[in-house]
N, C-alpha and C. Protein backbone atom coordinates (compact mmCIF):
# COMPACT_ATOMS: atom_id res chain seq x y z
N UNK A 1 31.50 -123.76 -157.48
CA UNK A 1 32.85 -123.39 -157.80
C UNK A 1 33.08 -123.70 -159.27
N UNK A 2 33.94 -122.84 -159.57
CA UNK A 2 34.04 -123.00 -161.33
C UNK A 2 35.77 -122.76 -161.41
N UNK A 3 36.32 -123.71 -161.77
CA UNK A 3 37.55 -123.45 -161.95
C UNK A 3 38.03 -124.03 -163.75
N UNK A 4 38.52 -123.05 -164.35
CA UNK A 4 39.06 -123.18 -165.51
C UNK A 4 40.88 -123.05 -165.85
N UNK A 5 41.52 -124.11 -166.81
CA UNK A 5 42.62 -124.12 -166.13
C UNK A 5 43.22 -124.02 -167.83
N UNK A 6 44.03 -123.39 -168.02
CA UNK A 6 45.19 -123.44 -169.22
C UNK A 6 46.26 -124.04 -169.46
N UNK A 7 46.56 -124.98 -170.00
CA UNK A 7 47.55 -125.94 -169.50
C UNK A 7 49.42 -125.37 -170.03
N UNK A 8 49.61 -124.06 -170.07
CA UNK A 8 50.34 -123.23 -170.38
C UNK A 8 51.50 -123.00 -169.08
N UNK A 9 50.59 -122.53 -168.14
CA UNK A 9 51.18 -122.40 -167.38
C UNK A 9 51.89 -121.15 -166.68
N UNK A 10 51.41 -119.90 -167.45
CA UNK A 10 51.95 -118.63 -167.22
C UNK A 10 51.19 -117.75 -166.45
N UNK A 11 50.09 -118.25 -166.34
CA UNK A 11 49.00 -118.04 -164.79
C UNK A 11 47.97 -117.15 -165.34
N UNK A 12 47.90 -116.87 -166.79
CA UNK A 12 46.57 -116.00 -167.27
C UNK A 12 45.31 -116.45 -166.62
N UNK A 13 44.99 -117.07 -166.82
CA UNK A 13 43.86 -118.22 -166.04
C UNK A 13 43.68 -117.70 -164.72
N UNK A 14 44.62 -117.83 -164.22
CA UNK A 14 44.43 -117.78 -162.50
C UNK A 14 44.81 -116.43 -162.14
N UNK A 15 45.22 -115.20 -162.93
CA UNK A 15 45.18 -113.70 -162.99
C UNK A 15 43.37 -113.65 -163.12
N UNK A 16 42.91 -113.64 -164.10
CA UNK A 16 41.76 -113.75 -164.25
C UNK A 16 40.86 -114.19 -163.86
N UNK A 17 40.90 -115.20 -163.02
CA UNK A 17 40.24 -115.83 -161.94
C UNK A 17 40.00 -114.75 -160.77
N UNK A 18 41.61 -114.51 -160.15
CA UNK A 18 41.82 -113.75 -159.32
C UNK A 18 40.82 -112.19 -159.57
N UNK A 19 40.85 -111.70 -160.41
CA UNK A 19 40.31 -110.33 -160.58
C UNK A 19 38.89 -111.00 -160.89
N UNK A 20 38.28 -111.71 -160.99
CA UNK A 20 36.94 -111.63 -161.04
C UNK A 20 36.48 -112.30 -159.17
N UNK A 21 37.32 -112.79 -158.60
CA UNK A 21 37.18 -112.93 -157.31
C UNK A 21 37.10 -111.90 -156.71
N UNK A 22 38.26 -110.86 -156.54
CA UNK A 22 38.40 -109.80 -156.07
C UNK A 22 37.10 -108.75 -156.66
N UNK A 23 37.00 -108.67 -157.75
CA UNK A 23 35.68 -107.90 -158.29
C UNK A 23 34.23 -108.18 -157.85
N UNK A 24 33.86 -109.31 -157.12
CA UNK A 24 33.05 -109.69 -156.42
C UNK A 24 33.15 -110.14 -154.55
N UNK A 25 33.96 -108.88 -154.57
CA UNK A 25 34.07 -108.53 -153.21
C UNK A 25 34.61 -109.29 -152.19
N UNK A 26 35.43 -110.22 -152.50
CA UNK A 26 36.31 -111.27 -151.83
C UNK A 26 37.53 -110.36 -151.66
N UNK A 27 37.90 -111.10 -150.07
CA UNK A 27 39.19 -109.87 -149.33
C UNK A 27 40.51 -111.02 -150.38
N UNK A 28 41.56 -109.69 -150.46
CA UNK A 28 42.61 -110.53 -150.93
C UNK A 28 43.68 -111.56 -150.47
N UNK A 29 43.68 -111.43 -148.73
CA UNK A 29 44.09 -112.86 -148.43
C UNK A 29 43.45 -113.87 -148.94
N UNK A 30 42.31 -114.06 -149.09
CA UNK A 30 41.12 -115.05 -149.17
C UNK A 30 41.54 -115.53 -150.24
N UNK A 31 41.08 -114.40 -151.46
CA UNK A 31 41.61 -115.06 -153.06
C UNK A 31 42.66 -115.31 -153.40
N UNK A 32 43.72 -114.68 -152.81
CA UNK A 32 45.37 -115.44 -152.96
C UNK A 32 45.53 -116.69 -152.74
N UNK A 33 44.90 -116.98 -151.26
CA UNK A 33 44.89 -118.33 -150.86
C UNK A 33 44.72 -119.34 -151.66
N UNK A 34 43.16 -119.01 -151.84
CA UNK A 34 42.40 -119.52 -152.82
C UNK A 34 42.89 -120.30 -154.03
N UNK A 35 43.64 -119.12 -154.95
CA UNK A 35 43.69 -119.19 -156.10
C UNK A 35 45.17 -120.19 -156.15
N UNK A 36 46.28 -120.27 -155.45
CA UNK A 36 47.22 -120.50 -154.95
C UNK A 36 47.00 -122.12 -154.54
N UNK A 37 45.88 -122.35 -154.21
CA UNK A 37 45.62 -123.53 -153.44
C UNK A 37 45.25 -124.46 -154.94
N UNK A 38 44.88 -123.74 -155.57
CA UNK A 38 44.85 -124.38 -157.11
C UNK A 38 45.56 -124.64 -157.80
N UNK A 39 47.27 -124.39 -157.10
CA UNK A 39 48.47 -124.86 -157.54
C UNK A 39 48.66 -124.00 -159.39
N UNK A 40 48.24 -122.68 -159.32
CA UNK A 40 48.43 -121.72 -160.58
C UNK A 40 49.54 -121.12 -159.55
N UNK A 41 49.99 -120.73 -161.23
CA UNK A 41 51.62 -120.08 -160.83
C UNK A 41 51.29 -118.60 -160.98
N UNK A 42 50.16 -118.05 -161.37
CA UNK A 42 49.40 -116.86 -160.84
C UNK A 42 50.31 -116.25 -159.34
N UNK A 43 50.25 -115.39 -158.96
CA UNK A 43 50.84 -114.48 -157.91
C UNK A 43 51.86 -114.94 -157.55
N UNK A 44 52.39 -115.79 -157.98
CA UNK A 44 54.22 -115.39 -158.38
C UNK A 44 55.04 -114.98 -159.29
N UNK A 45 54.17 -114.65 -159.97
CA UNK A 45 55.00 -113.76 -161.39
C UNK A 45 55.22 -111.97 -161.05
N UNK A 46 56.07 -111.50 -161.03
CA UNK A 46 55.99 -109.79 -160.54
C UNK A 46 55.03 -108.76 -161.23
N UNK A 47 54.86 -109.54 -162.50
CA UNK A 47 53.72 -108.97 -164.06
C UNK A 47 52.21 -108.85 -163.00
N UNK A 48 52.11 -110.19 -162.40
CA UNK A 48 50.97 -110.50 -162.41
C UNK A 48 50.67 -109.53 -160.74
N UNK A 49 51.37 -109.16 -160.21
CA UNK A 49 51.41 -108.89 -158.43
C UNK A 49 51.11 -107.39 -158.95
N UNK A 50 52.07 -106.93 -159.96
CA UNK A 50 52.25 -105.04 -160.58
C UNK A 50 51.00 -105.15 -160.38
N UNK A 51 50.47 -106.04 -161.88
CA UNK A 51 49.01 -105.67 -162.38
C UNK A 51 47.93 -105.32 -161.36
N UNK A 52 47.38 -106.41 -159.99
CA UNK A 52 47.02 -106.29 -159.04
C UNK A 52 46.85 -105.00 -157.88
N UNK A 53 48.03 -104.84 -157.42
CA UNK A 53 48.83 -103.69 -157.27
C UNK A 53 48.24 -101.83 -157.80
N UNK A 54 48.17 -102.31 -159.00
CA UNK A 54 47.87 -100.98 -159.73
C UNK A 54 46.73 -101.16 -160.18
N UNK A 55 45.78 -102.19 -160.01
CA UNK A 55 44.17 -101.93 -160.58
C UNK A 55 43.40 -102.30 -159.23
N UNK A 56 43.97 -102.95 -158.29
CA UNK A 56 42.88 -102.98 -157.14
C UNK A 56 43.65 -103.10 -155.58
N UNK A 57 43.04 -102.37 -154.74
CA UNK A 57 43.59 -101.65 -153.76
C UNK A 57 43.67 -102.76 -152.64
N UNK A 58 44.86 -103.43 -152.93
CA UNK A 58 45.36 -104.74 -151.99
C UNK A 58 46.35 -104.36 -151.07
């Protein structure tokens, strides 16, 4: 496991996380969970759900 963290806080990190999860064939309950469980504010931003949304078929 490789987790990298930005101490920012606007969830780039854990967007990017997320799409390289999902890009290696992980279902998206899984990586939401996942990524979520890492306490990133990732997939609560509406920016970050659009983006998702409109580049990979969740």
């Amino acid at each position: 496991m490789l987790v990298i963290y930005y101490g920012e806080g606007a969830g780039r990190t854990g967007l990017m996380a997320t799409v390289l999860r999902l890009k290696a064939g992980k279902q998206w309950q899984s990586v939401a969970s996942y990524i979520q469980a890492l306490g990133s504010n990732t997939l609560t931003l509406p920016s970050h759900i659009g983006f998702i949304n409109t580049h990979y078929s969740v």
